[in-house]
Protein backbone atom coordinates (compact mmCIF):
# COMPACT_ATOMS: atom_id res chain seq x y z
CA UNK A 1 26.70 -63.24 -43.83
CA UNK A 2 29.68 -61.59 -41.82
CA UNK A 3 29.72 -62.68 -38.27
CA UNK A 4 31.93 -59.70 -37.46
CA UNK A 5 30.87 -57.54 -34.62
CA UNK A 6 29.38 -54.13 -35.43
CA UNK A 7 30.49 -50.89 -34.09
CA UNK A 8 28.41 -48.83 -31.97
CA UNK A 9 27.64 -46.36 -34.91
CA UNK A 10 26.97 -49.09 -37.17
CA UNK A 11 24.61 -50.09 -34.53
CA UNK A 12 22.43 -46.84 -34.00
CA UNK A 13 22.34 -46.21 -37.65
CA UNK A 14 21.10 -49.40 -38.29
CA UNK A 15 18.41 -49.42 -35.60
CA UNK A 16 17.21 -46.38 -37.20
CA UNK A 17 15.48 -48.71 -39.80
CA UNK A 18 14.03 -51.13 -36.80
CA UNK A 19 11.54 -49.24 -35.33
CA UNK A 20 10.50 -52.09 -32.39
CA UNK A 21 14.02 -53.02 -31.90
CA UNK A 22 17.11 -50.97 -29.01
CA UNK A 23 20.46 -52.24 -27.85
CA UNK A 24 20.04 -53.87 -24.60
CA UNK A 25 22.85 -54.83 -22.66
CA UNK A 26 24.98 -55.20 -25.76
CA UNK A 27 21.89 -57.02 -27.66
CA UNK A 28 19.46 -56.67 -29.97
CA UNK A 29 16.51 -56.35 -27.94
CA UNK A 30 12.26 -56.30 -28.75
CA UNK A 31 8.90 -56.92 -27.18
CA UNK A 32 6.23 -58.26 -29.28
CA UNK A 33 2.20 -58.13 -27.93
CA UNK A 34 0.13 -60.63 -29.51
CA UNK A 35 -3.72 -61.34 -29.82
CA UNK A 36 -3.28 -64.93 -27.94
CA UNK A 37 -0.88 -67.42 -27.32
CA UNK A 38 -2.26 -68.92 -30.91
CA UNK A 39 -0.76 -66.26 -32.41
CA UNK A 40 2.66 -66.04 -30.65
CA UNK A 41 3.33 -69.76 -30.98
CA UNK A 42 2.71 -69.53 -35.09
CA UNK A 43 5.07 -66.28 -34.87
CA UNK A 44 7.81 -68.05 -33.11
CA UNK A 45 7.45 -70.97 -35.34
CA UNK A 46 8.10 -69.09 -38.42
CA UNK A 47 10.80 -67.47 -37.58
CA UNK A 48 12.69 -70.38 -35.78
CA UNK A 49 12.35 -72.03 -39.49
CA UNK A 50 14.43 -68.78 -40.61
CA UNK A 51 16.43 -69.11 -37.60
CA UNK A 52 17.46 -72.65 -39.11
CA UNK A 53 17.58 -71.92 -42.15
CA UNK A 54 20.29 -69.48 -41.37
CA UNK A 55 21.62 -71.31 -38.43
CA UNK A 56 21.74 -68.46 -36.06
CA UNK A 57 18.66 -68.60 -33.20
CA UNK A 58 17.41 -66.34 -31.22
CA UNK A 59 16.98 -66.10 -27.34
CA UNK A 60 13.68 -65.88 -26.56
CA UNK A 61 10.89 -65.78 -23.68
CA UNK A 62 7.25 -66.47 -24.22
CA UNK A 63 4.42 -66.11 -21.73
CA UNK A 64 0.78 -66.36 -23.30
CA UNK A 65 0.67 -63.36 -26.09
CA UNK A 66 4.07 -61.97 -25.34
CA UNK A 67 7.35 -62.33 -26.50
CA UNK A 68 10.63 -61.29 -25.76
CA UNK A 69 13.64 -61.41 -28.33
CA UNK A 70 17.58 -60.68 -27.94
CA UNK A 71 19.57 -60.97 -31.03
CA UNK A 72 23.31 -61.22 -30.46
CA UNK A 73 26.28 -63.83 -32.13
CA UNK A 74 28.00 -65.48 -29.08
CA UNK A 75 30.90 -66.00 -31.41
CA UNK A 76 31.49 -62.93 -31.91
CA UNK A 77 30.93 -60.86 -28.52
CA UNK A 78 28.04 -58.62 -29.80
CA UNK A 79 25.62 -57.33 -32.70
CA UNK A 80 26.50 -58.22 -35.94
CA UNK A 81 24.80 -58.19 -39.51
CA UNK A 82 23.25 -61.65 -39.10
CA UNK A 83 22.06 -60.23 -36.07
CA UNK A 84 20.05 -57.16 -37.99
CA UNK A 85 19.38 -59.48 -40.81
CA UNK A 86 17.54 -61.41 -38.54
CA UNK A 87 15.56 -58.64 -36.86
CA UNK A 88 14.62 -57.27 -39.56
CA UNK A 89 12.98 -60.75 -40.69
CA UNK A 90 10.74 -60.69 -37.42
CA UNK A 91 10.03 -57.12 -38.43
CA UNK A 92 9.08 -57.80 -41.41
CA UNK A 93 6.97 -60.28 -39.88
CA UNK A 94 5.47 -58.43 -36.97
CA UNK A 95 4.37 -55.75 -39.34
CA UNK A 96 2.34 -58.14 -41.70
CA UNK A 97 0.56 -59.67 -38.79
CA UNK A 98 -0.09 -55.72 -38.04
CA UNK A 99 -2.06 -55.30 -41.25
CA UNK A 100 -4.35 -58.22 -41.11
C-alpha cells in the first residue's frame, strides 16, 4: 500500500465513502459510541490485529464505551491510502456491530 500523502481532493472525495470519518487537524478523525466498555475493548482488539497485520496503528483514546480514532502516516506528513484503507476497516466494522 502507497505511503504517499494524499492531496486535499483526494481526501474529500474519499471521505465521501466514510460516512463517520472528517479531516481533523490534517488527520483522519472518528468517534465511535459503544453499548459498554465490553464492547469497545473487543472493537479495539480487532482492529489492532488489522493494525498489525498491516503494520500501521492507530492513535487512539478510550474512556468506558467511547472511542476516539486519528488515522494519519507519520512518515509521510499526512493522510494517505493506508490511512483510508484502514478506516474503512473500522467502518466496516462499526457498521456490523450496528446491525446486530
Amino acid at each position: 500500500m502507497e505511503r504517499n500523502r494524499l492531496s486535499d481532493q483526494e481526501i474529500k472525495d474519499q471521505l465521501k465513502n466514510l460516512k463517520d470519518w472528517e479531516e481533523k487537524d490534517g488527520k483522519l478523525y472518528c468517534e465511535i459510541q459503544f453499548e459498554d466498555f465490553n464492547e469497545a475493548f473487543s472493537f479495539m482488539a480487532g482492529v489492532a490485529l488489522k493494525a498489525e497485520k498491516m503494520d500501521h496503528h492507530p492513535e487512539w483514546f478510550n474512556v468506558y464505551n467511547k472511542l476516539r480514532i486519528w488515522l494519519h502516516t507519520h512518515d509521510a506528513g499526512g493522510i494517505t491510502a493506508l490511512d483510508m484503507q484502514m478506516a474503512s476497516f473500522i467502518q466496516e466494522r462499526q457498521e456490523l456491530l450496528e446491525r446486530d
